[in-house]
C-alpha atoms as a PDB file:
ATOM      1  CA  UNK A   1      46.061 -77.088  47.901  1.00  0.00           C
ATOM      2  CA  UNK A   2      43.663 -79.407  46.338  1.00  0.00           C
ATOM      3  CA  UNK A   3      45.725 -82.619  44.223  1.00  0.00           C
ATOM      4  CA  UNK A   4      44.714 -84.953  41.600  1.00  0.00           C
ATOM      5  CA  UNK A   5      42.034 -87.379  42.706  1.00  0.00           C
ATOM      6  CA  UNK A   6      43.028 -90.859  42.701  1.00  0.00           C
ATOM      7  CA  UNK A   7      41.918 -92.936  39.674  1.00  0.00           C
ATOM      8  CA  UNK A   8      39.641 -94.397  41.853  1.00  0.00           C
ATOM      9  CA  UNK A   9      37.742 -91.197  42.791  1.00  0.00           C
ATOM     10  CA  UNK A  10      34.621 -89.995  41.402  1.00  0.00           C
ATOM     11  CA  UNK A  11      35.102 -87.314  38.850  1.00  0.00           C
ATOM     12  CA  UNK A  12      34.433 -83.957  40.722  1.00  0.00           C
ATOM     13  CA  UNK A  13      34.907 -79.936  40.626  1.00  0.00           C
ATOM     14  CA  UNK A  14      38.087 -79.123  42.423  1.00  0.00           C
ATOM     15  CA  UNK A  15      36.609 -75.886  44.693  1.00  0.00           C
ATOM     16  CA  UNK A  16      38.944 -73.926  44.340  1.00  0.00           C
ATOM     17  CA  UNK A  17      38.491 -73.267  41.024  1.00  0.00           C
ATOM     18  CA  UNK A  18      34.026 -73.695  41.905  1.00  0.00           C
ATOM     19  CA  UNK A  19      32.240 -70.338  41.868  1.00  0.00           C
ATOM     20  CA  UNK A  20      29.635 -71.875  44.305  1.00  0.00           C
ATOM     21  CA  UNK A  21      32.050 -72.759  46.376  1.00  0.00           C
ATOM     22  CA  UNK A  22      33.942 -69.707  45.972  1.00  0.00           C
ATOM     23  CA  UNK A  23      31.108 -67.318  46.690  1.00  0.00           C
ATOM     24  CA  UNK A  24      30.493 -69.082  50.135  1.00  0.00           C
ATOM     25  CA  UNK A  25      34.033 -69.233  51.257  1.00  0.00           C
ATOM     26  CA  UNK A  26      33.927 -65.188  50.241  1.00  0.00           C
ATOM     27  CA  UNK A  27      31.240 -64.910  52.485  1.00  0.00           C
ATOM     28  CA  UNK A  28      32.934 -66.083  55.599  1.00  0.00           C
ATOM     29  CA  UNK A  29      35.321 -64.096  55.367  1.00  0.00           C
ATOM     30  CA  UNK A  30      33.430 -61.057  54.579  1.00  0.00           C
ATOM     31  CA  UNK A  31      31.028 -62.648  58.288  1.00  0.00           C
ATOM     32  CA  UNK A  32      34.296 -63.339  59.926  1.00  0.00           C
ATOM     33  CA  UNK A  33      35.426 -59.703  59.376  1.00  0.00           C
ATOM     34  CA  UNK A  34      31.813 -57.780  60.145  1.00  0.00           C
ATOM     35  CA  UNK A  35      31.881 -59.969  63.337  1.00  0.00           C
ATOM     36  CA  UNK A  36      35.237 -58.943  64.650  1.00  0.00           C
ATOM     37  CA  UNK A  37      33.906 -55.014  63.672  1.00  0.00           C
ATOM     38  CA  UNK A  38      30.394 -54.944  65.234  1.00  0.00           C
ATOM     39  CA  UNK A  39      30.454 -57.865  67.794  1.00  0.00           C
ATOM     40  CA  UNK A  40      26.765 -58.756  67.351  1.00  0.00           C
ATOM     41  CA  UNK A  41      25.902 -55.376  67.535  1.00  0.00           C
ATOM     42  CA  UNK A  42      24.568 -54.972  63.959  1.00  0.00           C
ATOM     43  CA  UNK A  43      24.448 -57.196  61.248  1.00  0.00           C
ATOM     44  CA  UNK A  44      25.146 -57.138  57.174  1.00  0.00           C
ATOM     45  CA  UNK A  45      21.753 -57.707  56.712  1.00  0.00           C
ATOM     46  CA  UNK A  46      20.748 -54.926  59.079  1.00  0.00           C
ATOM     47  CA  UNK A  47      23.124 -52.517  57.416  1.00  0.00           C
ATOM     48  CA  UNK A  48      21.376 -53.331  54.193  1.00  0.00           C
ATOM     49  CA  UNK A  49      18.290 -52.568  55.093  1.00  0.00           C
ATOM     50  CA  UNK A  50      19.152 -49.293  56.078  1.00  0.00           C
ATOM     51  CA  UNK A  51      20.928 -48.769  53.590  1.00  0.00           C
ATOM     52  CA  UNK A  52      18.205 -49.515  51.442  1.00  0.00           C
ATOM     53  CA  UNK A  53      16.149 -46.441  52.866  1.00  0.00           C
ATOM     54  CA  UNK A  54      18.940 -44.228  52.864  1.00  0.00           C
ATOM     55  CA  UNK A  55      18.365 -45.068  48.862  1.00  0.00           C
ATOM     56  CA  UNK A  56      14.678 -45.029  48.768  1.00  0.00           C
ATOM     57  CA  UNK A  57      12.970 -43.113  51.473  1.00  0.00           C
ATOM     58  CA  UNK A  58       9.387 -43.791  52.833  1.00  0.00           C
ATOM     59  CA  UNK A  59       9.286 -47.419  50.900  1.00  0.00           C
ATOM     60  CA  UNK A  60       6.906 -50.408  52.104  1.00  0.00           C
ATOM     61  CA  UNK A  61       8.493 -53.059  53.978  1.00  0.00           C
ATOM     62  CA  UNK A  62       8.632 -55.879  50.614  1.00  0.00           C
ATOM     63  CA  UNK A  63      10.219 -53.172  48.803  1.00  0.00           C
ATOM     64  CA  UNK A  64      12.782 -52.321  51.364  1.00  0.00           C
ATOM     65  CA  UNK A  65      13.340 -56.081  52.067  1.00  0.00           C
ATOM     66  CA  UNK A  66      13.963 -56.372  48.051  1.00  0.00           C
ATOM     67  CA  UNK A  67      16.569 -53.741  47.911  1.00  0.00           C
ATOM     68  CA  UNK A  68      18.487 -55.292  50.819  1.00  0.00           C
ATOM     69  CA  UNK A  69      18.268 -58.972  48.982  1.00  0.00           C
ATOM     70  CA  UNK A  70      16.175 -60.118  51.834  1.00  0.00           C
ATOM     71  CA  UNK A  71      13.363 -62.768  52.024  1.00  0.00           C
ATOM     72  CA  UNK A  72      10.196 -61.724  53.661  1.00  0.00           C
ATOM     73  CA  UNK A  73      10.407 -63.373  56.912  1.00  0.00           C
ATOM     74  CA  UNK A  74      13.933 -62.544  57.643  1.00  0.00           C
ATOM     75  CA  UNK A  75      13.041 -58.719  56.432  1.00  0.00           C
ATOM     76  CA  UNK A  76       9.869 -58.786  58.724  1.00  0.00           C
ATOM     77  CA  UNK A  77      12.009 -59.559  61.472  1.00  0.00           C
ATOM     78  CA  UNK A  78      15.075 -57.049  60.391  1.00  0.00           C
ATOM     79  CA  UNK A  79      12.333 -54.306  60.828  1.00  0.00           C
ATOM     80  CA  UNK A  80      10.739 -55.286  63.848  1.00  0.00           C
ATOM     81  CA  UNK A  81      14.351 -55.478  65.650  1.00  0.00           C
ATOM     82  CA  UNK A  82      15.090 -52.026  63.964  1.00  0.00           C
ATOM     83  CA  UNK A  83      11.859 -50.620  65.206  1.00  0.00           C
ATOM     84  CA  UNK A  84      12.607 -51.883  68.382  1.00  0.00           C
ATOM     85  CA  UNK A  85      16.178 -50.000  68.607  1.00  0.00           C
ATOM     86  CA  UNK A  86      13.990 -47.271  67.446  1.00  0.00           C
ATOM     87  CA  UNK A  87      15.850 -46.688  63.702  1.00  0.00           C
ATOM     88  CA  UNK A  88      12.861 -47.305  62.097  1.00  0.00           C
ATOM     89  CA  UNK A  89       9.572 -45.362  61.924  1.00  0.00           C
ATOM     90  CA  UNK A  90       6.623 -47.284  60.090  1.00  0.00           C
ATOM     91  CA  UNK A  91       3.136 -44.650  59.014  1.00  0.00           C
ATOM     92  CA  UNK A  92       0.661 -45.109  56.722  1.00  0.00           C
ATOM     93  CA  UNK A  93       1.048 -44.278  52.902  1.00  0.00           C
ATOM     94  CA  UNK A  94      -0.726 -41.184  52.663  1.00  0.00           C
ATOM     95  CA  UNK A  95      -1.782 -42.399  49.363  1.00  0.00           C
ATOM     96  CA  UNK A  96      -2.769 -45.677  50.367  1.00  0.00           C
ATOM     97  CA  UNK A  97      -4.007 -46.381  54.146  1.00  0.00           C
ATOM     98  CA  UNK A  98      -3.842 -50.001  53.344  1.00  0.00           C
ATOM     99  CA  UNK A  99      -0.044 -49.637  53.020  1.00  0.00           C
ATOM    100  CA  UNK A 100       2.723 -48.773  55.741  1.00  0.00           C
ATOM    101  CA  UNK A 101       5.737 -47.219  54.786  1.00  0.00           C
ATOM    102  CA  UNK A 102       9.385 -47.225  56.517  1.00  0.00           C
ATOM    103  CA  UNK A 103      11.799 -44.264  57.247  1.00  0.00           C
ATOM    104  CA  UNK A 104      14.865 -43.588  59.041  1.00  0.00           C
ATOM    105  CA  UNK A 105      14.562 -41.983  62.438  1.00  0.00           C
ATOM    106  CA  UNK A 106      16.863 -39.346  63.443  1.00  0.00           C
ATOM    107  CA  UNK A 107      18.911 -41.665  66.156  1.00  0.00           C
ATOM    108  CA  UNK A 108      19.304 -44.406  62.983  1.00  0.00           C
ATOM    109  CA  UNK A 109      20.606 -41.095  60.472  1.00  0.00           C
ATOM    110  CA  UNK A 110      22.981 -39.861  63.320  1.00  0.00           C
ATOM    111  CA  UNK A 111      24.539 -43.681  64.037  1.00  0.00           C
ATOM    112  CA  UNK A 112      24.961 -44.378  60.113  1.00  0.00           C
ATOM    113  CA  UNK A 113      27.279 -41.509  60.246  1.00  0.00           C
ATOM    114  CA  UNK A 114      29.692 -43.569  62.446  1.00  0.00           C
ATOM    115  CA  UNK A 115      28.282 -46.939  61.138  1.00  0.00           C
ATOM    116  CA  UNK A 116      29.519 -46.323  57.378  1.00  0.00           C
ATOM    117  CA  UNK A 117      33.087 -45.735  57.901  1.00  0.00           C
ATOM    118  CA  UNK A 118      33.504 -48.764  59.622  1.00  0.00           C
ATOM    119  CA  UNK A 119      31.428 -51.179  56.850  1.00  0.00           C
ATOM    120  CA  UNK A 120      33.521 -49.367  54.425  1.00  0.00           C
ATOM    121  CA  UNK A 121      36.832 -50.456  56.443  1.00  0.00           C
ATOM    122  CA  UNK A 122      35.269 -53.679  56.143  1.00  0.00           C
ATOM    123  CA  UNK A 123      34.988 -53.914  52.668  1.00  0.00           C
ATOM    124  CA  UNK A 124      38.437 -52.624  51.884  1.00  0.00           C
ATOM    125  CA  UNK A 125      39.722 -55.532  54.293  1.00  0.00           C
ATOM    126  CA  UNK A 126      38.135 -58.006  52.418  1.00  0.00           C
ATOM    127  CA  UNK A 127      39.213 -56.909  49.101  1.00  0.00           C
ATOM    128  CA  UNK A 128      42.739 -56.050  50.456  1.00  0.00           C
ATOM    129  CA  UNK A 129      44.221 -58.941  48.679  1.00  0.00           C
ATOM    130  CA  UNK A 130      43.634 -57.714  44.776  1.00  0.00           C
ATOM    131  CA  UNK A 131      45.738 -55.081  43.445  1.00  0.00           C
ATOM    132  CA  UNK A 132      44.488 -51.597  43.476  1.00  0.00           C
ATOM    133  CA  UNK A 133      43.991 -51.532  39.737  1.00  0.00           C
ATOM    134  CA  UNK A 134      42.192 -54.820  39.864  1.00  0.00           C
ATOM    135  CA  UNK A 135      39.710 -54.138  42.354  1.00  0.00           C
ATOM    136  CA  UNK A 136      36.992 -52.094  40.698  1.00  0.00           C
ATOM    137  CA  UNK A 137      37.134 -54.370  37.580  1.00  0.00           C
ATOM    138  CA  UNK A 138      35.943 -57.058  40.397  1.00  0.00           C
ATOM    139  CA  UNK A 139      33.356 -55.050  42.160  1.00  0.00           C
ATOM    140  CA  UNK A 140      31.303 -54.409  38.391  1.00  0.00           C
ATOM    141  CA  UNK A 141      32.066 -57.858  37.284  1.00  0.00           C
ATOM    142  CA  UNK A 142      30.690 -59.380  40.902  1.00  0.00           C
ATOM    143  CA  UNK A 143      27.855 -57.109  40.870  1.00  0.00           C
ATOM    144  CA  UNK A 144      27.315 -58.589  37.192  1.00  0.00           C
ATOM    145  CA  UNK A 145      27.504 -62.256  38.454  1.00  0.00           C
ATOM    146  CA  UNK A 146      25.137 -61.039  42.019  1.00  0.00           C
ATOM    147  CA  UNK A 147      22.379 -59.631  40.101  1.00  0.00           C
ATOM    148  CA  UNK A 148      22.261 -61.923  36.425  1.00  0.00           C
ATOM    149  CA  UNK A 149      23.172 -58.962  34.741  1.00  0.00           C
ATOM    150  CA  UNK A 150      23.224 -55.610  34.946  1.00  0.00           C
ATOM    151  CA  UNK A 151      23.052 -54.570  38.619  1.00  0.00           C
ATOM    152  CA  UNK A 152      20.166 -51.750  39.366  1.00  0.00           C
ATOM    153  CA  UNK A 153      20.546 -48.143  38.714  1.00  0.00           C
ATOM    154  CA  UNK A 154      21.040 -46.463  41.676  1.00  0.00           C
ATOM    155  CA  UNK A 155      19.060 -43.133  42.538  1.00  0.00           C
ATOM    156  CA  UNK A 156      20.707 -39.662  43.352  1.00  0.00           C
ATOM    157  CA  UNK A 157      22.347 -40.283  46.676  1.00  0.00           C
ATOM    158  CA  UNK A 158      20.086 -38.093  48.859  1.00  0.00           C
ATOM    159  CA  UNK A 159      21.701 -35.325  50.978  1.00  0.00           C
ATOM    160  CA  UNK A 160      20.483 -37.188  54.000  1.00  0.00           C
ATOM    161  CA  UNK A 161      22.039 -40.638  53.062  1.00  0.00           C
ATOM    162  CA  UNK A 162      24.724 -41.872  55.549  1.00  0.00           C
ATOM    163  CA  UNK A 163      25.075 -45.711  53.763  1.00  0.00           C
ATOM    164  CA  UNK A 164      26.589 -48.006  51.388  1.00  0.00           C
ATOM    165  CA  UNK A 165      25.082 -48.324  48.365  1.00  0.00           C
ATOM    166  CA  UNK A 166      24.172 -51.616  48.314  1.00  0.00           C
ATOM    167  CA  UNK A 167      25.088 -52.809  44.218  1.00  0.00           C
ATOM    168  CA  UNK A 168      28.638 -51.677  44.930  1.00  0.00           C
ATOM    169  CA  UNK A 169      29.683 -53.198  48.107  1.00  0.00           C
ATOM    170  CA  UNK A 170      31.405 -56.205  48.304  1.00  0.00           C
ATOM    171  CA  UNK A 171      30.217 -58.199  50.840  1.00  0.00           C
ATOM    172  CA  UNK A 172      26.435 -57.383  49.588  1.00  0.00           C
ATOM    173  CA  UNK A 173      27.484 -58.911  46.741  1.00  0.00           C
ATOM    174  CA  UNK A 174      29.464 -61.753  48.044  1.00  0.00           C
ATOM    175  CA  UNK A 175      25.729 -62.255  50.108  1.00  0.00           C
ATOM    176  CA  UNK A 176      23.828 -61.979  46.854  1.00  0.00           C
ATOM    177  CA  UNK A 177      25.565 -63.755  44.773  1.00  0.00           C
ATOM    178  CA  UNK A 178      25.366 -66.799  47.381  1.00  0.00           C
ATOM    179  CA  UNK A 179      21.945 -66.690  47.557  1.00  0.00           C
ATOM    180  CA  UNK A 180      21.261 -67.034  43.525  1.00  0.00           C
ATOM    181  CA  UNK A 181      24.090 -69.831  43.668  1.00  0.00           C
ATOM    182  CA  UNK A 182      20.987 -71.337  45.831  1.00  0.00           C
ATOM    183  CA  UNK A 183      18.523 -70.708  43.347  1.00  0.00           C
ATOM    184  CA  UNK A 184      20.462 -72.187  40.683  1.00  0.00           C
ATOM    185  CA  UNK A 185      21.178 -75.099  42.210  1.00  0.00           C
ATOM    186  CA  UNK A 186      17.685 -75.954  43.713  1.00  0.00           C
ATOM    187  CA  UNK A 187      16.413 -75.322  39.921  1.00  0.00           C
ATOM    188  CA  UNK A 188      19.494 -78.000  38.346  1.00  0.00           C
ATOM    189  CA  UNK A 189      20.612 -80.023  41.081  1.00  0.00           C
ATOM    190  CA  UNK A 190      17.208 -80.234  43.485  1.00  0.00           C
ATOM    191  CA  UNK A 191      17.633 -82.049  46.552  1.00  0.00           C
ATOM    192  CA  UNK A 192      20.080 -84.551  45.878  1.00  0.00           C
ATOM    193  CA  UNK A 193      22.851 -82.686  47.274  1.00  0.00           C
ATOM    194  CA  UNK A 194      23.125 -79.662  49.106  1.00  0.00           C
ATOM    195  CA  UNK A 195      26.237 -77.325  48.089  1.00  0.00           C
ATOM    196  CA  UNK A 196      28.367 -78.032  51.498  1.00  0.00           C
ATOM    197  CA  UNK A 197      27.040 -82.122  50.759  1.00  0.00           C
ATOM    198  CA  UNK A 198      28.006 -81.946  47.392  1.00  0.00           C
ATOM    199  CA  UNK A 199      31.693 -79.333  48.791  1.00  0.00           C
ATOM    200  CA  UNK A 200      32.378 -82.351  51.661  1.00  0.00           C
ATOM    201  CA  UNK A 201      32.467 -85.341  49.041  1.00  0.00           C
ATOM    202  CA  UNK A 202      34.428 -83.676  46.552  1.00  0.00           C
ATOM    203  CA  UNK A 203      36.980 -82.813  48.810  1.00  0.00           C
ATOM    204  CA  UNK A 204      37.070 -86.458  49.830  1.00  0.00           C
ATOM    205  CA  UNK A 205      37.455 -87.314  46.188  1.00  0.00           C
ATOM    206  CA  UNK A 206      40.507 -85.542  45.826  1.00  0.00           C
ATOM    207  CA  UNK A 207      42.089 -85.649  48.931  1.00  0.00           C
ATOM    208  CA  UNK A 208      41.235 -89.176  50.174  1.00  0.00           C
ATOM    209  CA  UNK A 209      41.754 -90.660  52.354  1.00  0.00           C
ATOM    210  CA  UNK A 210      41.455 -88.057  55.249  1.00  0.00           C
ATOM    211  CA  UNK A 211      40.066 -87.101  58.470  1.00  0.00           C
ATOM    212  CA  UNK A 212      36.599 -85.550  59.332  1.00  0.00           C
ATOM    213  CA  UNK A 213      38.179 -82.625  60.626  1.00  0.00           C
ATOM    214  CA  UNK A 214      40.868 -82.221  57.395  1.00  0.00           C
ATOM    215  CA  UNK A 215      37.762 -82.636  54.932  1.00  0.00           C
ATOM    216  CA  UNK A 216      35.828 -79.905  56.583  1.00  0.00           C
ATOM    217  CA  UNK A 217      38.505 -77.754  56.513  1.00  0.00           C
ATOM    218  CA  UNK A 218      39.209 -78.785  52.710  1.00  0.00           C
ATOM    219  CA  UNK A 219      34.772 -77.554  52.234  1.00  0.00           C
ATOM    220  CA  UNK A 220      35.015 -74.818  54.329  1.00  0.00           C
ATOM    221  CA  UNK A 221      32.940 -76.232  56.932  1.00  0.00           C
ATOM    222  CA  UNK A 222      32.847 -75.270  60.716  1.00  0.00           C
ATOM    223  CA  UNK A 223      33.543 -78.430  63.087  1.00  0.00           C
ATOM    224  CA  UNK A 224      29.344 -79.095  63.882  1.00  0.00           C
ATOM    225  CA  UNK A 225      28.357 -78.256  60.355  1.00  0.00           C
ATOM    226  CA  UNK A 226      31.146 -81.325  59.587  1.00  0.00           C
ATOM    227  CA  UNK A 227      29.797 -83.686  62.062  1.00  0.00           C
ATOM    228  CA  UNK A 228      26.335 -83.603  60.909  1.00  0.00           C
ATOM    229  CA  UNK A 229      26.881 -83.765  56.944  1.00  0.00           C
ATOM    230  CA  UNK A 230      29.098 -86.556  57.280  1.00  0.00           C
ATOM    231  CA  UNK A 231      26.764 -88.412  59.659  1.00  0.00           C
ATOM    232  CA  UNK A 232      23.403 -87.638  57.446  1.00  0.00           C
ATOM    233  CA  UNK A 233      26.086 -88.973  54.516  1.00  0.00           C
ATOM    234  CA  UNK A 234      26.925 -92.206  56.263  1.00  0.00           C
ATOM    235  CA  UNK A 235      23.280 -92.679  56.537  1.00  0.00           C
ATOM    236  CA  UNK A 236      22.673 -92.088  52.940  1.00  0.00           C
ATOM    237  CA  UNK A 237      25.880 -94.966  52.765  1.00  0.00           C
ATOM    238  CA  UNK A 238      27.474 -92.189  50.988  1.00  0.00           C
ATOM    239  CA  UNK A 239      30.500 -92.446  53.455  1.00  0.00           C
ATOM    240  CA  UNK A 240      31.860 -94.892  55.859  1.00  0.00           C
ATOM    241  CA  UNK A 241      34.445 -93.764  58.401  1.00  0.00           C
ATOM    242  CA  UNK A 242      37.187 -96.365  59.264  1.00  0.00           C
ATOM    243  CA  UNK A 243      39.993 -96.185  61.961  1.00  0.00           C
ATOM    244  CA  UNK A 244      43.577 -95.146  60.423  1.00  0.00           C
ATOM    245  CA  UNK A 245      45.865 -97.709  59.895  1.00  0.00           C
ATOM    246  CA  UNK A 246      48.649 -94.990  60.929  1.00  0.00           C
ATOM    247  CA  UNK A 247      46.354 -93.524  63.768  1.00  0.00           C
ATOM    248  CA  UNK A 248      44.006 -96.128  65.482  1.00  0.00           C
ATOM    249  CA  UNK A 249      42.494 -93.118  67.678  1.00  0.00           C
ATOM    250  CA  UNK A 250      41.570 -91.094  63.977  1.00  0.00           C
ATOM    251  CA  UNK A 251      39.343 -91.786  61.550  1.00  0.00           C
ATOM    252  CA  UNK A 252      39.008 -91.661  58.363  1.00  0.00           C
ATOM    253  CA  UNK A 253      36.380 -90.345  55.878  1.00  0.00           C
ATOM    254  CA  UNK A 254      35.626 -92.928  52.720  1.00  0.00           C
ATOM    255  CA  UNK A 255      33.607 -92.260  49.663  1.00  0.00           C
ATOM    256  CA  UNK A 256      31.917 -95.124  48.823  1.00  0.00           C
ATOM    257  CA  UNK A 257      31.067 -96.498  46.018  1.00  0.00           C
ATOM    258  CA  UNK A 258      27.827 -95.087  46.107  1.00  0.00           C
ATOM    259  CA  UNK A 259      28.903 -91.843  46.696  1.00  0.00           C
ATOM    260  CA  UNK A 260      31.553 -92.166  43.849  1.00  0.00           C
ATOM    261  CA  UNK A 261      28.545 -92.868  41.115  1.00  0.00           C
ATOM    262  CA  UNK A 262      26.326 -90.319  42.241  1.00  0.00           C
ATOM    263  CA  UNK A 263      29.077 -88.124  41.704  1.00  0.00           C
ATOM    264  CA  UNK A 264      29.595 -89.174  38.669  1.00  0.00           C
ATOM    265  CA  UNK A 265      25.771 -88.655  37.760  1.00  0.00           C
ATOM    266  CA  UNK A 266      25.485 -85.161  39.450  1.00  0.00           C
ATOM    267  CA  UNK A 267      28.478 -83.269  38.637  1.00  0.00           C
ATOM    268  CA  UNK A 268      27.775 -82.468  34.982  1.00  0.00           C
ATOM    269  CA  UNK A 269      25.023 -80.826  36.551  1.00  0.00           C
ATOM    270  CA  UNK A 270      26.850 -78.857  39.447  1.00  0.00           C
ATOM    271  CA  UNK A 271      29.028 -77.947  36.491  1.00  0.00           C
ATOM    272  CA  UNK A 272      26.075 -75.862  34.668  1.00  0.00           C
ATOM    273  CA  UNK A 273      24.881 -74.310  37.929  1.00  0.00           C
ATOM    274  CA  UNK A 274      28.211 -72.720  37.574  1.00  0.00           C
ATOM    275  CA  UNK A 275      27.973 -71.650  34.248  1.00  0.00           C
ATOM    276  CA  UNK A 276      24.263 -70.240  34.923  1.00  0.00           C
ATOM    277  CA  UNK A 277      25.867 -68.391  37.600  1.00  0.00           C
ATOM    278  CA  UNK A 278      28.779 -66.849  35.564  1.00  0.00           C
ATOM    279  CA  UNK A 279      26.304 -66.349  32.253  1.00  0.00           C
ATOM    280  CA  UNK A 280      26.776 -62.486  32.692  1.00  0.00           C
ATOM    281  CA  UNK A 281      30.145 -62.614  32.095  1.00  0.00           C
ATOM    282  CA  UNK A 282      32.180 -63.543  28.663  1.00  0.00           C
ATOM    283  CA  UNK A 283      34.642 -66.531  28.599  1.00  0.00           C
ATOM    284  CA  UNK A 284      38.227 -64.655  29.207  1.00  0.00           C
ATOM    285  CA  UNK A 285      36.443 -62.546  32.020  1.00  0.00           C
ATOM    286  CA  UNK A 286      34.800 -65.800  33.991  1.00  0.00           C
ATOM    287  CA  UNK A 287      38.677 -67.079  34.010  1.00  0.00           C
ATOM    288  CA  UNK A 288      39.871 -63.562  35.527  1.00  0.00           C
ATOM    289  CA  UNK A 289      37.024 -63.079  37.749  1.00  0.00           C
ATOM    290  CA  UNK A 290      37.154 -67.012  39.041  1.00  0.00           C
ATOM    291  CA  UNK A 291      41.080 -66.024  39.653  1.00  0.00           C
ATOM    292  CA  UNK A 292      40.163 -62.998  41.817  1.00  0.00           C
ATOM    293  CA  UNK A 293      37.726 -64.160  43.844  1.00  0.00           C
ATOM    294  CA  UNK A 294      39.803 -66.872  45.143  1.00  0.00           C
ATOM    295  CA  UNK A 295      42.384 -64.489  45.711  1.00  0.00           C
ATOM    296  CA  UNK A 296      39.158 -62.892  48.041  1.00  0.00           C
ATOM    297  CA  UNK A 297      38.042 -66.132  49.684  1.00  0.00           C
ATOM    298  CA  UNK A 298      41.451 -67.842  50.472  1.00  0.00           C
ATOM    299  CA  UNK A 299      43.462 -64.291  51.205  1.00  0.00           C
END
């Protein structure tokens, strides 16, 4: 548990209480979880996408990509990998030459039928933690919070479809909503601070002083991610790391004071990032929803 920063700390959002935060700490889980189910075998974003032509049939490749809450690139190469498994069958739109269209092969219907259950055991997992009764209230109010607003209408599930829809599943969300935490923040905060830059120094701030490994546990960081924020930090003279008194082979993480007034400057702004991300929902429901999906992320 996160305590009181020391007077001398920067002024900071505690994360647990930090949709941002929140969000991406959801989304390991959810990762963790898919990984121990598929073993590299298929992917969230894969599953998407094909879910996203379960929903729409024959659609062009953007459109597909769009539905799955995919850039371009990473769609582009979702579909070639897809096509090379041979799930995917691309052919001209007969109404347009210029434009290819994507469809579910037979194999890719067929596997889905096996595939599903076991996303679906996935997303139960993951929201195992909330009480029965509370769960569906989360999955609209996430969905809300993913998509700005009202999430889309889905179609009539065809007869053929085999997958997920998309605006009601979990960890879709948990993805989506992570990514427009990005867009917020590169519209308010810019490039001043990333989100696991601006997660590592707040945890400093209230937990100082601690190790490298204790603060990255504290931002939910792996061990490499750790080593390299804190050493593009130190060059920034945001931190300085000092042997422990207590511990001469540890040591220590230290805001400086640097660090402590660009917190100052920056967090008013990480604040509203948070509220642009949570404008969908009305002020007693942001408190319930913020409880809920920590319940989610820290299980």
């Amino acid at each position: 548990m996160e305590r009181r920063p020391p007077k001398s700390a920067a002024v900071t959002l505690p994360l647990g209480t930090t949709v941002g935060h929140l969000l991406r700490r959801a989304q390991q889980v959810h990762t963790a979880r898919w990984a121990e189910e598929f073993d590299g075998d298929l992917t969230g974003p894969q599953y998407a996408l094909l879910s996203a032509l379960t929903q729409r049939p024959a659609t062009d490749q953007r459109s597909a990509g769009r539905l799955a809450s995919l850039d371009t690139s990473t769609a582009a190469d979702i579909v070639a990998r897809l096509q090379r498994n041979g799930w995917l069958s691309r052919h001209r739109d007969p109404s347009d030459g210029r434009r290819y269209l994507l469809s579910l092969t037979a194999p890719a219907r067929a596997a889905l039928q096996h595939i599903t259950p076991r996303v679906a055991e996935i997303q139960r997992l993951l929201l195992e933690p909330l009480a029965a009764d509370e769960r569906a209230w989360f999955i609209n109010s996430l969905a809300r919070v993913a998509y700005g607003g009202d999430p889309p209408k889905l179609p009539p599930e065809p007869s053929q479809s085999r997958a997920l829809p998309m605006p009601t599943t979990p960890g879709h969300l948990i993805r989506r909503g992570e990514q427009l935490h990005g867009i917020h923040w590169a519209r308010r905060v810019g490039t001043t601070l990333t989100p696991p830059q601006y997660g590592l120094l707040a945890a400093l701030a209230w937990n100082s002083p601690i190790d490298q490994r204790t603060a990255g546990d504290l931002a939910s960081l792996d061990k490499s991610s750790t080593a390299d924020i804190v050493a593009r930090l130190a060059r920034r003279a945001l931190v300085t790391r000092a042997p422990d008194e207590k511990d001469r082979r540890r040591k220590l993480v230290v805001l400086t004071k640097t660090a402590r007034q660009l917190l100052q400057e920056i967090t008013p702004t990480v604040a509203l990032v948070q509220q642009d991300l949570t404008a969908p929902l009305s002020g007693q429901d942001i408190d319930r929803f913020v409880d809920l999906l920590h319940t989610v992320a820290y299980r």
